[in-house]
Structures are given as C-alpha cells and as structure tokens.
Protein backbone atom coordinates (compact mmCIF):
# COMPACT_ATOMS: atom_id res chain seq x y z
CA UNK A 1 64.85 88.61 118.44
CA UNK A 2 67.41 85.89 119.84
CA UNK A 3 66.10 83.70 116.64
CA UNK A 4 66.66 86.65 114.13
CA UNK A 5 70.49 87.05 115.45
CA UNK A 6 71.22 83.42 114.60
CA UNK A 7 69.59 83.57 111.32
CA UNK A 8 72.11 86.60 110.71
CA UNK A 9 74.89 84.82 112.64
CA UNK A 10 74.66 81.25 110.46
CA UNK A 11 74.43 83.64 107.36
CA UNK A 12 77.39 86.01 108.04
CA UNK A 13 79.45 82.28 108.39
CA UNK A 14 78.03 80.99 105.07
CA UNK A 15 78.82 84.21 102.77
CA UNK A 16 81.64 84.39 104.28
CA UNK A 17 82.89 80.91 104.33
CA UNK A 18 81.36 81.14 100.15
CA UNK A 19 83.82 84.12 99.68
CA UNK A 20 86.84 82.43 101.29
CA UNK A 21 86.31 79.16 98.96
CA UNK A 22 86.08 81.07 95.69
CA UNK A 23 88.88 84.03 97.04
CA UNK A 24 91.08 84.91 94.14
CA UNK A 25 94.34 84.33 96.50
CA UNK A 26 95.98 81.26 97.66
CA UNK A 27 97.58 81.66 101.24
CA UNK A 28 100.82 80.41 101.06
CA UNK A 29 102.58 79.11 104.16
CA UNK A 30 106.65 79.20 103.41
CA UNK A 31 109.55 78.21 106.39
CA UNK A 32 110.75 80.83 109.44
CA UNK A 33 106.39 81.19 110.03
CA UNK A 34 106.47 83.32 106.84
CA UNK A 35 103.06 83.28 104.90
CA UNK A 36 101.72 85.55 102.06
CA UNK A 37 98.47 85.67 99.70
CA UNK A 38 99.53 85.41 96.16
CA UNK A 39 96.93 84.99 93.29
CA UNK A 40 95.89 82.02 91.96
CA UNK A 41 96.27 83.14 88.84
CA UNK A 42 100.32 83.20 89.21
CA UNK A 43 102.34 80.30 88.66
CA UNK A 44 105.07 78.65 91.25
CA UNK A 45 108.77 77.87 89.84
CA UNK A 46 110.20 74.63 90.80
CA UNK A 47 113.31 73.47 88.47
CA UNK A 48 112.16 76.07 85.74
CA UNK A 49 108.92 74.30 85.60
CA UNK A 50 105.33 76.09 85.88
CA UNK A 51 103.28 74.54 88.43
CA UNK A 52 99.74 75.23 89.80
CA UNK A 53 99.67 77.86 92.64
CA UNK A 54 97.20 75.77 94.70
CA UNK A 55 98.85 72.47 93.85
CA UNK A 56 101.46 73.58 95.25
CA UNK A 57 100.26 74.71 98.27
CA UNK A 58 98.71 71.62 98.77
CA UNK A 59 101.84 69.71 98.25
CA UNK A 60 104.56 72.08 100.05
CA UNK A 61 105.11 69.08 102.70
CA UNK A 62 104.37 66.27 100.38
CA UNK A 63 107.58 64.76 98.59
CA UNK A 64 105.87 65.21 95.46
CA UNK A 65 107.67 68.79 94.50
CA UNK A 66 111.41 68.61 94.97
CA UNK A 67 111.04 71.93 96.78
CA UNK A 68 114.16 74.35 97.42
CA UNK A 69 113.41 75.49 100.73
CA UNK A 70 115.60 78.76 100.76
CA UNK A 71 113.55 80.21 97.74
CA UNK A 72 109.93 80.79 96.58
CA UNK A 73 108.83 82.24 93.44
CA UNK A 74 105.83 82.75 91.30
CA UNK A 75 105.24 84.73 88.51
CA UNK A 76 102.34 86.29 86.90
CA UNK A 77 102.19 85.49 82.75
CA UNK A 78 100.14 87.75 79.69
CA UNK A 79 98.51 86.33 76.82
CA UNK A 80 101.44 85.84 75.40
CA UNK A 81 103.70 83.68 77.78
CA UNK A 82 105.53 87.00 79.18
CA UNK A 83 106.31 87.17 82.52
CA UNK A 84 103.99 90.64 83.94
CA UNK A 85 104.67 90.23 87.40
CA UNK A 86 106.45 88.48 89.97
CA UNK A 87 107.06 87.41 93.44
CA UNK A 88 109.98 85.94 95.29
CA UNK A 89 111.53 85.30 98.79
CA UNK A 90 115.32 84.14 99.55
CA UNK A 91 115.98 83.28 103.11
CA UNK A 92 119.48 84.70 104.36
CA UNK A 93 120.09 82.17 108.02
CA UNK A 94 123.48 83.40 108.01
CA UNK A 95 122.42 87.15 108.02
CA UNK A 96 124.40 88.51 110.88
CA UNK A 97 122.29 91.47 110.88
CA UNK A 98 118.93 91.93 113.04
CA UNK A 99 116.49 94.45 113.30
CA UNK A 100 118.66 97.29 115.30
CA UNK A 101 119.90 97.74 111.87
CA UNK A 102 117.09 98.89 110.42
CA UNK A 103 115.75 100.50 112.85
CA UNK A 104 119.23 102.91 113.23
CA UNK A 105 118.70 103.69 109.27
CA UNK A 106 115.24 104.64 110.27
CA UNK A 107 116.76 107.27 112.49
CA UNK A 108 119.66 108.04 110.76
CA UNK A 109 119.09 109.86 107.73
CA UNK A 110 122.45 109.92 106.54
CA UNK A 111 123.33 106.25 107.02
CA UNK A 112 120.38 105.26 104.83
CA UNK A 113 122.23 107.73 101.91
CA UNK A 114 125.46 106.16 102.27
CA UNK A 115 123.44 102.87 102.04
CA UNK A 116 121.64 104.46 98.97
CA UNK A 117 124.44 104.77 97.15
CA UNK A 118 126.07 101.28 97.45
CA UNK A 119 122.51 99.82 96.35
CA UNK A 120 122.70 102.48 93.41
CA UNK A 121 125.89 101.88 92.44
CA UNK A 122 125.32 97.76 92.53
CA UNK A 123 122.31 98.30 90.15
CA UNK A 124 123.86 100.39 87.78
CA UNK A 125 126.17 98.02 86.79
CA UNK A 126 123.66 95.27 86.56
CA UNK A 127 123.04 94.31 83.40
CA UNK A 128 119.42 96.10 83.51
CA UNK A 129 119.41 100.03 82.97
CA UNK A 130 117.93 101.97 85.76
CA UNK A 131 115.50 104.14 84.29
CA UNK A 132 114.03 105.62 87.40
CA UNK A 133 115.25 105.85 90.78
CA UNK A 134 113.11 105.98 93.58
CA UNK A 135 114.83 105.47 96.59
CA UNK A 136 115.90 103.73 99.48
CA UNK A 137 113.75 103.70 102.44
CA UNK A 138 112.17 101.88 105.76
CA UNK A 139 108.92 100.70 105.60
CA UNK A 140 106.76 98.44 107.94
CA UNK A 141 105.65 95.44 106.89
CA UNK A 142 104.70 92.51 109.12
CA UNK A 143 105.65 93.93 111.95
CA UNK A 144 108.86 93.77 110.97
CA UNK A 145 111.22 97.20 109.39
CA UNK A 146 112.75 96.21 106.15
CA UNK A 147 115.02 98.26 104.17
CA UNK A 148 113.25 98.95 100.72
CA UNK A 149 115.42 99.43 97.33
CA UNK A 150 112.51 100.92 94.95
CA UNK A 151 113.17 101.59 91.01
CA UNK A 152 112.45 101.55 87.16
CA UNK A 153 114.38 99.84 85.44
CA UNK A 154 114.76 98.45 81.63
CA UNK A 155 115.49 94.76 80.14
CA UNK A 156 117.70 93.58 77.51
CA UNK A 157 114.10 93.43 75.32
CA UNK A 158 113.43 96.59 75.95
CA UNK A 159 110.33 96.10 78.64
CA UNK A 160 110.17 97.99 81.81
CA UNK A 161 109.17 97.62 85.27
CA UNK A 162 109.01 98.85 89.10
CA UNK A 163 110.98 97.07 90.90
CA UNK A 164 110.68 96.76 95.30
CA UNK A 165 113.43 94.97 96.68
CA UNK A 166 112.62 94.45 100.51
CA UNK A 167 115.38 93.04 102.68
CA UNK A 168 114.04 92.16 106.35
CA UNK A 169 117.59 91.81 108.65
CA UNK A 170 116.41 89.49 111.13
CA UNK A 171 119.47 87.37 111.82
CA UNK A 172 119.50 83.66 111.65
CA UNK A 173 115.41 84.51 110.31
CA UNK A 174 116.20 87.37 107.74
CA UNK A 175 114.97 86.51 104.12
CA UNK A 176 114.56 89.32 100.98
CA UNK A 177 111.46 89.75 98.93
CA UNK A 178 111.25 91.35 95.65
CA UNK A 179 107.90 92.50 93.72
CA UNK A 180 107.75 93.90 90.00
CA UNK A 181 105.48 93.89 87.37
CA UNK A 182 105.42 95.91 84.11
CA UNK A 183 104.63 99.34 84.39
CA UNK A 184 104.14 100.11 80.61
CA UNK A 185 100.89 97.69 80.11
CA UNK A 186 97.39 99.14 79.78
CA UNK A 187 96.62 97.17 82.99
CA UNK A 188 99.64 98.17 84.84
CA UNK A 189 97.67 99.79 87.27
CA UNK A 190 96.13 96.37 88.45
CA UNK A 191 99.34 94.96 88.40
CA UNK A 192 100.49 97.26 90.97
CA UNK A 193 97.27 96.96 93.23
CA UNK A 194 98.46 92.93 93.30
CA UNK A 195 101.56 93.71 93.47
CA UNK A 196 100.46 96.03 97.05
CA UNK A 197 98.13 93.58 98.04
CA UNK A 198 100.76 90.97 98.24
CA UNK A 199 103.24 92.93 99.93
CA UNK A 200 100.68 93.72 102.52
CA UNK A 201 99.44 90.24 102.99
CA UNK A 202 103.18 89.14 104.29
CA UNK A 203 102.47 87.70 107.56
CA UNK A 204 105.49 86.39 109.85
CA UNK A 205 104.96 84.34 113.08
C-alpha cells in the first residue's frame, strides 16, 4: 500500500511538473512584489519594439532590455499585425492615496457616483467614443480593493473594445492596470476569458 502511494505521489509531481513546463502562461514578476500570468503568446513593449514574452522574463534583471521600470505592457496581435488585446501596469509612488479610499467608496454609494462622473466626463472627451458605459465599481483583486472604470468604447478606425481600467490606491505602492481586447471578433469570447484569467492571476506580495 505504502509502495502504491509513492508510485501515485512521484506521478502527481511528474504530470504536474509536465503541465507547468508546457503552461500556456509566463509568470511575470514586475517591482512593489507585483506578479501576473500573461500568455506566451502576447508580446512585451520595450521602446516600441516587440519582444518575446519569456525572453523577457528571463532578462527583467539582466541589462540586456533597457527596461522602464514604472511601466509594463504586452499586447496580444491577430493574423494581421492588429493589436486584439492588451495588458499594462503604471506604478503611481507618489499616490497619496491608500486603501481607506477605496474602501470608503465601497461603502459609500454616493461618493463612488460623484467619482463616476469625473471618470465619465474625462473619457468622453478622450479622443475615443464611449460606446457603452458600464460603470464604476470596487472589486477585489489580490487582496487588495481597486476602483474599476469598465466600458465600450470606439477607435479612430472604427474597432471596438471593453475596456477595465483598475486603479489600486496603495500610497507610495499604488500602480493602475488596464485590460481590453476587441469585443467585435468571432473569438472575442476567448479574448475575454484571457483577459479574466489575467486579471485574476495578479498576485501582490
């Protein structure tokens, strides 16, 4: 019996370890403890230049990428060089604001409007037209409350595309992340589960 446990034991390690090597996501480790899974199959931006998700994760700390350490981004391309989704972080270490802020919204119903409609009225006069509004709301990620700005909007070529804007007020640690893809594509509806599983992946030490 003891001998049949370790057979299952040993084998439970090796699928698993199998899986982990030939995983679909790269874990990327980024400043402030933050880490996230992102897809191998999205690119990183350095300097407007495409390079390798896993090269660069194996070269954050190397001097090989001239890497700006208050941004990350990496984008997701079609079949035909357009950008279908995207990822990216900015770090805010002057952010006077902590998590008490958030966490008033959350109980404060009519704060988070009047915070609603600055974010609205910001995005309106973007230079993209908001084609569907979804809100502004708290929402738990990482262990951490970060005040979500969620729409549609429309480019200057005429594609669309949710758009989550997640802003985590954690003072001198505080950063933004913002998630879209295109929600008119056939396969929009995997580019939203990647989208999700990203989002949820966010891990912060």
């Amino acid at each position: 019996m003891n001998f049949l446990k370790i057979i299952f034991f040993v084998t439970t390690l090796i699928v698993s370890s199998f899986s982990s090597a030939y995983s679909a996501y790269q874990k990327i480790n980024l400043p402030k403890g933050i880490s996230l899974d992102i897809p191998k199959s999205f690119q990183f931006l350095s300097e407007n230049k495409k390079i390798d998700l896993t090269a660069y994760a194996n070269s954050i700390f190397d001097d090989g990428i001239n890497l700006n350490v208050l941004s990350f981004a990496a984008n997701h391309y079609d079949s035909n060089g357009k950008t279908d989704a995207l990822v990216n972080l900015r770090f805010y270490p002057d952010n006077e604001f902590s998590q008490s802020l958030p966490r008033m919204l959350d109980e404060s119903p009519d704060d988070l409007k009047l915070i609603e409609k600055t974010m609205k009225d910001e995005l309106h006069s973007s230079p993209f037209k908001i084609i569907q509004w979804n809100g502004v709301y708290i929402r738990n990620i990482a262990g951490l409350k970060a005040i979500v700005t969620d729409y549609r909007r429309l480019s200057h070529n005429g594609e669309s595309g949710r758009v989550r804007l997640m802003m985590f007020h954690n003072s001198k640690d505080s950063f933004h992340m913002t998630a879209s893809y295109d929600d008119k594509k056939n396969d929009s509806f995997m580019l939203e589960s990647i989208i999700e599983k990203i989002i949820k992946s966010l891990r912060v030490n």
